[in-house]
Protein backbone atom coordinates (compact mmCIF):
# COMPACT_ATOMS: atom_id res chain seq x y z
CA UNK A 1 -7.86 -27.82 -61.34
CA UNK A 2 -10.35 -25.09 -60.53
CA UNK A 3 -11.20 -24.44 -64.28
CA UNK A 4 -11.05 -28.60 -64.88
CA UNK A 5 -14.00 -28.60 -62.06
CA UNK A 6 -16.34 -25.47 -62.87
CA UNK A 7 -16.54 -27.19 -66.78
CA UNK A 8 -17.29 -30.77 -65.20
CA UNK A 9 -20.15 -29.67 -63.00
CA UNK A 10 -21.41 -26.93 -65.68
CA UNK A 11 -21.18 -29.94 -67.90
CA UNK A 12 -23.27 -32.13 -65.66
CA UNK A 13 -25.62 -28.99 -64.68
CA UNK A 14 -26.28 -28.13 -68.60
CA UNK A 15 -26.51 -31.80 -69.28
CA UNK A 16 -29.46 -32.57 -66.53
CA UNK A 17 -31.43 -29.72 -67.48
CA UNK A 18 -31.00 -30.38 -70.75
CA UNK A 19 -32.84 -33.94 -70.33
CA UNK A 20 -35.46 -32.55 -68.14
CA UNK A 21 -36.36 -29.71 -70.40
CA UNK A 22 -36.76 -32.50 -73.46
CA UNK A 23 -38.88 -34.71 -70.87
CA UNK A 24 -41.09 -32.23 -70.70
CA UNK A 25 -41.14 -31.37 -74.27
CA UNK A 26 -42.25 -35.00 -74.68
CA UNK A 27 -45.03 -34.93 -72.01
CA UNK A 28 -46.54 -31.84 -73.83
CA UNK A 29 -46.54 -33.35 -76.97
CA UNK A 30 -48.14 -36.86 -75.18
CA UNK A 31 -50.70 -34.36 -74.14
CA UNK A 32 -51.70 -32.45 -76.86
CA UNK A 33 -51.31 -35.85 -78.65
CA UNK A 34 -53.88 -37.71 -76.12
CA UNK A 35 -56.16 -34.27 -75.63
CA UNK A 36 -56.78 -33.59 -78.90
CA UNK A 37 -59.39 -33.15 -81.44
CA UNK A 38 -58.18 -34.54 -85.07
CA UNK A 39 -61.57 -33.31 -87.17
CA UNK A 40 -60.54 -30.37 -85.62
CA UNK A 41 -57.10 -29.78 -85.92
CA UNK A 42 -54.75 -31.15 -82.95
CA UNK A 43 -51.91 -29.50 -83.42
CA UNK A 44 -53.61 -26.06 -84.00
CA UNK A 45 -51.39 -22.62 -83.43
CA UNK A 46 -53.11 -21.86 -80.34
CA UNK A 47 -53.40 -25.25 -78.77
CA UNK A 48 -49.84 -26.02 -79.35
CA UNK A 49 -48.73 -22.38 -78.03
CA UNK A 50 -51.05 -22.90 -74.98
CA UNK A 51 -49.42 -26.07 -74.19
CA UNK A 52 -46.22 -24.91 -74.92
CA UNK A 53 -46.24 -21.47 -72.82
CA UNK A 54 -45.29 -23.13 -69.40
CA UNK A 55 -42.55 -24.72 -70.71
CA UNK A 56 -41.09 -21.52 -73.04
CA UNK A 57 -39.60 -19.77 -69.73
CA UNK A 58 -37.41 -23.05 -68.72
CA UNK A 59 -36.35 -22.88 -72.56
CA UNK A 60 -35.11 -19.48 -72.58
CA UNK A 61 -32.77 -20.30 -69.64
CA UNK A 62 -31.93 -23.48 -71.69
CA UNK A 63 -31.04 -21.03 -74.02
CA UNK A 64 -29.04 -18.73 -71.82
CA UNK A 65 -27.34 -21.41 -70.34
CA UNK A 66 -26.04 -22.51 -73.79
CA UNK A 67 -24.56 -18.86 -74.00
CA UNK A 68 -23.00 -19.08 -70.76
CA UNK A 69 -21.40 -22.23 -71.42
CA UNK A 70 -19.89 -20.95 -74.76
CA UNK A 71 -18.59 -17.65 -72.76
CA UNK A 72 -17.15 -19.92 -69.86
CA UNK A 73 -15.20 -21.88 -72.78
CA UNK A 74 -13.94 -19.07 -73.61
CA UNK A 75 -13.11 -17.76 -69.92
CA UNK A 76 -11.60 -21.15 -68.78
CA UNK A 77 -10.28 -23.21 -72.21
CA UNK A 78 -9.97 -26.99 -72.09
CA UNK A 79 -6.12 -27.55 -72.00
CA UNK A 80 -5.10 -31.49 -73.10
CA UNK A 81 -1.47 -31.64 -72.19
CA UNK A 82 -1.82 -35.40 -72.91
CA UNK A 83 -2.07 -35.45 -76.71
CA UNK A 84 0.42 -33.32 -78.85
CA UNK A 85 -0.76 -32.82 -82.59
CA UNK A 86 2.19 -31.96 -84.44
CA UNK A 87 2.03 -28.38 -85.89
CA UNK A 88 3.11 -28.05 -89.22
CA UNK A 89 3.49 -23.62 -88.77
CA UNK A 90 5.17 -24.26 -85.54
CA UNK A 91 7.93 -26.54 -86.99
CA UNK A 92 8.54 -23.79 -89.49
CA UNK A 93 8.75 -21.08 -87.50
CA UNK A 94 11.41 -23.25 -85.69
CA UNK A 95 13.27 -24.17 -88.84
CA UNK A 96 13.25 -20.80 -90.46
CA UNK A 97 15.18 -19.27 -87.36
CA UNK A 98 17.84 -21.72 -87.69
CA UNK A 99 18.56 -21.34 -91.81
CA UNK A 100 22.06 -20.42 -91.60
CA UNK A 101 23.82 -18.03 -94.55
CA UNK A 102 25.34 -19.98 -97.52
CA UNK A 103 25.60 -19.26 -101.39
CA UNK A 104 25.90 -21.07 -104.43
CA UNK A 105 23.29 -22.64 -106.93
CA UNK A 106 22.29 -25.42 -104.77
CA UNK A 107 21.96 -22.63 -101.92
CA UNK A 108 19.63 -20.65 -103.63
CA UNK A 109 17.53 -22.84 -105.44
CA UNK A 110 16.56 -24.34 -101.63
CA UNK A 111 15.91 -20.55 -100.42
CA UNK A 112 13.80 -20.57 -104.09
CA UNK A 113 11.90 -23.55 -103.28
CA UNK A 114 10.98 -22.17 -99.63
CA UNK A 115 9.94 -18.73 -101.25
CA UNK A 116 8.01 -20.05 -103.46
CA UNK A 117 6.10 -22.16 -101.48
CA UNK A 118 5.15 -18.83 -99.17
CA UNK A 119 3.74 -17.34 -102.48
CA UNK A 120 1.93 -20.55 -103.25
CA UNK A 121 0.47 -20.68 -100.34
CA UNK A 122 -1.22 -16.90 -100.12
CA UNK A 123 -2.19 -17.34 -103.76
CA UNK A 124 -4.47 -20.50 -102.86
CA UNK A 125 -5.59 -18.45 -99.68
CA UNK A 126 -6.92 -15.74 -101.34
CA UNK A 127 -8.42 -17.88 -104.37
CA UNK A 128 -10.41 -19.72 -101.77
CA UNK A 129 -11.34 -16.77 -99.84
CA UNK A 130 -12.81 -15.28 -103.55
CA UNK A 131 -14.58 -18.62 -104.30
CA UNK A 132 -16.14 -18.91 -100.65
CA UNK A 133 -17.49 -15.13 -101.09
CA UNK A 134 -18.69 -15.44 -104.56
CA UNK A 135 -20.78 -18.64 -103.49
CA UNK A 136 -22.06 -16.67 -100.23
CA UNK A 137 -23.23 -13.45 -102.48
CA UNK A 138 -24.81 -15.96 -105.36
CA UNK A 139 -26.49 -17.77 -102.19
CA UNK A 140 -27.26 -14.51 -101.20
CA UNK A 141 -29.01 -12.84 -104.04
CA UNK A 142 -31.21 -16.08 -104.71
CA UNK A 143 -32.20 -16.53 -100.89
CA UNK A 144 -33.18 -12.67 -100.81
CA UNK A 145 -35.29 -12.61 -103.47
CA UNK A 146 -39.20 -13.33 -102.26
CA UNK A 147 -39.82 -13.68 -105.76
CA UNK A 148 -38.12 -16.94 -106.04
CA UNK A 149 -40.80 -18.64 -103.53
CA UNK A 150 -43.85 -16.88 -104.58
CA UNK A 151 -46.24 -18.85 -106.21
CA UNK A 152 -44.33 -22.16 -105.73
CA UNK A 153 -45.51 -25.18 -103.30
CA UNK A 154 -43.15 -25.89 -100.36
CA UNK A 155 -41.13 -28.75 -102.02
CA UNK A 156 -40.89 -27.21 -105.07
CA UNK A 157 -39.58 -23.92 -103.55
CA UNK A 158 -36.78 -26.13 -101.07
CA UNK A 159 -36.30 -28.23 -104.26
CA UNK A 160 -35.57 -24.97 -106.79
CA UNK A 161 -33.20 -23.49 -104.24
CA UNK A 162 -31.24 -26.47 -103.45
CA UNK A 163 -30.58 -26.92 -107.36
CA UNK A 164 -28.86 -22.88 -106.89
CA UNK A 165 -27.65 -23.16 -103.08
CA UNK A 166 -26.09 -26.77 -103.23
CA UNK A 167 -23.64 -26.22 -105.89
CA UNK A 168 -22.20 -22.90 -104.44
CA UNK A 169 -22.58 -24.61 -101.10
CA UNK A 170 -20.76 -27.70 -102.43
CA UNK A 171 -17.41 -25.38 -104.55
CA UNK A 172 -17.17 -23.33 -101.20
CA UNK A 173 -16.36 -26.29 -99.44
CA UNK A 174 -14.54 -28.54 -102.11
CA UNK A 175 -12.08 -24.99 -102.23
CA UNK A 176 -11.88 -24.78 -98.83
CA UNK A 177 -10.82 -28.55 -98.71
CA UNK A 178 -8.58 -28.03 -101.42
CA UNK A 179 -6.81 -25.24 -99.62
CA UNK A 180 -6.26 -27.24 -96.26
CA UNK A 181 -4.64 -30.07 -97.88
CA UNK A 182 -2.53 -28.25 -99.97
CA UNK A 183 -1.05 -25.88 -96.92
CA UNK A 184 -0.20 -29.24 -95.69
CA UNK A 185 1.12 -30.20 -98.68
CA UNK A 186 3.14 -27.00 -99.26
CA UNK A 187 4.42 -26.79 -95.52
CA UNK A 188 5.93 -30.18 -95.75
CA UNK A 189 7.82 -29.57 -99.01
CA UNK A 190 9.13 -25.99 -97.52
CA UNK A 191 10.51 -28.39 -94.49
CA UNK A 192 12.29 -30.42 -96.31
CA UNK A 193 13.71 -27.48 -98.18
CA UNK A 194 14.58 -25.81 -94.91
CA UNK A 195 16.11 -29.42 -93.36
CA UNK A 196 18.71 -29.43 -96.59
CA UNK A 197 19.96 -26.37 -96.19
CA UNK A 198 20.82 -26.65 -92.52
CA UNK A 199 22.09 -30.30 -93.00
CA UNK A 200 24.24 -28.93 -96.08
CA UNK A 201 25.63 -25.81 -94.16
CA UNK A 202 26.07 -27.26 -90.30
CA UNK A 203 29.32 -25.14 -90.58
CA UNK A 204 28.35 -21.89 -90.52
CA UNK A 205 27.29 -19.96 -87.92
CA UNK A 206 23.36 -20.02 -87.46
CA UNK A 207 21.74 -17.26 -87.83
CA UNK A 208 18.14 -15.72 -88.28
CA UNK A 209 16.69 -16.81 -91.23
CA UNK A 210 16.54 -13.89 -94.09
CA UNK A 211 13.00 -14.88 -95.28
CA UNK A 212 10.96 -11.72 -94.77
CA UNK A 213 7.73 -13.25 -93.67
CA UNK A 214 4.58 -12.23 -95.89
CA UNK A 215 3.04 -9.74 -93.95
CA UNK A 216 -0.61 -9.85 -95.44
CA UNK A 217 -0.59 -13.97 -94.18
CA UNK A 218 0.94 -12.91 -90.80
CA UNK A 219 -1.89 -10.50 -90.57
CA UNK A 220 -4.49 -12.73 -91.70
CA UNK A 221 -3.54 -14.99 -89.51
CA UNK A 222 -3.49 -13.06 -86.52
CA UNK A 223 -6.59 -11.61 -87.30
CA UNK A 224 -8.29 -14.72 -87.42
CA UNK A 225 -6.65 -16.53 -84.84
CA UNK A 226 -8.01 -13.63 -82.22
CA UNK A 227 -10.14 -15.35 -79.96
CA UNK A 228 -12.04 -11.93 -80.06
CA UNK A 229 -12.42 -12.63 -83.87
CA UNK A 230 -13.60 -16.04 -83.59
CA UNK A 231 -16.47 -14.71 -81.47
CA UNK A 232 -17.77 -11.89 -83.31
CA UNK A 233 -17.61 -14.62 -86.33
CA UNK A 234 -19.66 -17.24 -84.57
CA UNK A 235 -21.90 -14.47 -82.77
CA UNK A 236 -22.42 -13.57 -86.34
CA UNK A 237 -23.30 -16.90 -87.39
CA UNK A 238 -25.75 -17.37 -84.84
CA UNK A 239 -27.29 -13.47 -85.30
CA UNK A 240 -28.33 -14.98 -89.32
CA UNK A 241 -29.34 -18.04 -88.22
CA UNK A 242 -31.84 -16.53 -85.72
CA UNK A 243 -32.65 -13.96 -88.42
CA UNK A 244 -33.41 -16.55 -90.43
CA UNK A 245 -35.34 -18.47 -88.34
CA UNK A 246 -37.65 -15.43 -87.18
CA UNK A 247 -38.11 -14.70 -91.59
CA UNK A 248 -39.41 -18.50 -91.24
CA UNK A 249 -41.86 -17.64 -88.07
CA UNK A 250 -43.60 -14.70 -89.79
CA UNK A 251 -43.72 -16.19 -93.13
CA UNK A 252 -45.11 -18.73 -91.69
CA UNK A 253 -42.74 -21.24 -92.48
CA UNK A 254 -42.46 -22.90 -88.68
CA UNK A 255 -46.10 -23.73 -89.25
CA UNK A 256 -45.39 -25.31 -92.51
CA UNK A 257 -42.83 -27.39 -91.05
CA UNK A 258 -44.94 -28.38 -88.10
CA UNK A 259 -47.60 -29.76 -90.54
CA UNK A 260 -45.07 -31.91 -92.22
CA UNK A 261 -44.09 -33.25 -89.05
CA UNK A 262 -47.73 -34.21 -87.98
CA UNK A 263 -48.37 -35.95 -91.47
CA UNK A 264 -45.11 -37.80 -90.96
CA UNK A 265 -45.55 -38.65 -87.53
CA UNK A 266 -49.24 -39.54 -87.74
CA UNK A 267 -49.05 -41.08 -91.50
CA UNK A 268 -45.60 -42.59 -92.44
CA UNK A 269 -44.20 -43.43 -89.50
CA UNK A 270 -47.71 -44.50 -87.80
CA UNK A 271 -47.57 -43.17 -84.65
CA UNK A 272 -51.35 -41.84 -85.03
């Protein structure tokens, strides 16, 4: 109850601030907007960062906030005892440890079926794992290249690396796709497997099941189910994408944007 209470007023905290701090986003822009000087420039560098300096402390405890409210998710997790997803891994785990012993054909092709499925599995893991970091080092080599931009105007440069980023972007996630669906896939077919042996052998004792689990997979798994894991992944993330966006400030790509905006804004949409 304590944990259900610090989220909801966090929640409504974060939320509130959140709503003031765009409020007064809005007013500066009405301002600059209303103030300004169009044969001159409105939306220059230094009027905008002028404008925009009162408001850039309440932003980096916007900021902050956002990072608190992440770690807090992490310190006290949201717990719905209400809705149970059924787990596909779980039911196997149960099933395996109730595969009693048998022999015959009909025995082992089942035990077949349910190895084979393991090996199926770890194959289409690691294929998708390859594709996914063959598409981020292609991505890679093209973004990291200044070449590729030089000498290019701004559409044409977005336009020439969406024709190379799109397609790796688009196989990365058509594999990864893939892969989920067919772990489904595979996990049902290895519980039916499992269900006819016990149903064919309710006679005999029942015992552990003498599957040696794949220890690479149970490792993999592990490691990425680590809640420590899943943070250094997404504080990863987040460390490129403010890399990237600081690249964009001091090649002066912010201001590019911010000029598109205006002429949109002011031309397209009409608001000038």
């Amino acid at each position: 109850m304590k944990a259900q209470k610090i989220r909801l007023y966090y929640g409504i905290f974060l939320s509130v601030f959140t709503a003031v701090l765009g409020a007064a986003f809005i007013a500066v822009a009405i301002s600059i907007l209303s103030d300004g000087n169009w044969a001159q420039g409105a939306y220059s560098r230094d009027i905008v960062a002028e404008r925009l300096f009162p408001v850039s402390i309440p932003f980096y405890i916007w900021i902050a906030a956002i990072i608190a409210g992440f770690v807090l998710s992490l310190v006290y997790p949201y717990k719905d005892k209400a809705v149970k997803i059924p787990q596909e891994g779980a039911t196997l785990r149960r099933l395996k440890a109730r595969i009693p012993e048998g022999s015959g054909e009909a025995y082992d092709g089942e035990m077949k079926r349910v190895r084979d499925e393991n090996r199926n599995r770890l194959i289409v893991y690691i294929v998708c794992a390859a594709i996914c970091f063959a598409c981020a080092v292609a991505s890679a080599i093209y973004l990291l290249q200044p070449a590729n931009f030089k000498g290019l105007a701004a559409n044409d440069a977005m336009f020439k690396m969406m024709l190379w980023v799109l397609p790796c972007v688009v196989v990365a996630l058509l594999s990864c796709v893939f892969a989920t669906v067919f772990e489904k896939y595979s996990q049902l077919c290895e519980i039916s497997a499992i269900k006819r042996l016990i149903s064919s052998y309710k006679g005999n004792p029942v015992i552990k099941a003498d599957i040696k689990p794949n220890k690479v997979l149970a490792a993999l798994k592990k490691f990425f189910s680590n809640k420590y894991t899943l943070l250094g992944i997404r504080s990863g993330v987040a460390a490129i994408a403010v890399t990237f966006i600081i690249l964009g400030i001091f090649n002066e790509g912010a201001h590019d944007v911010l000029i598109k905006a205006i002429n949109i804004c002011t031309e397209c949409i009409g608001l000038g």
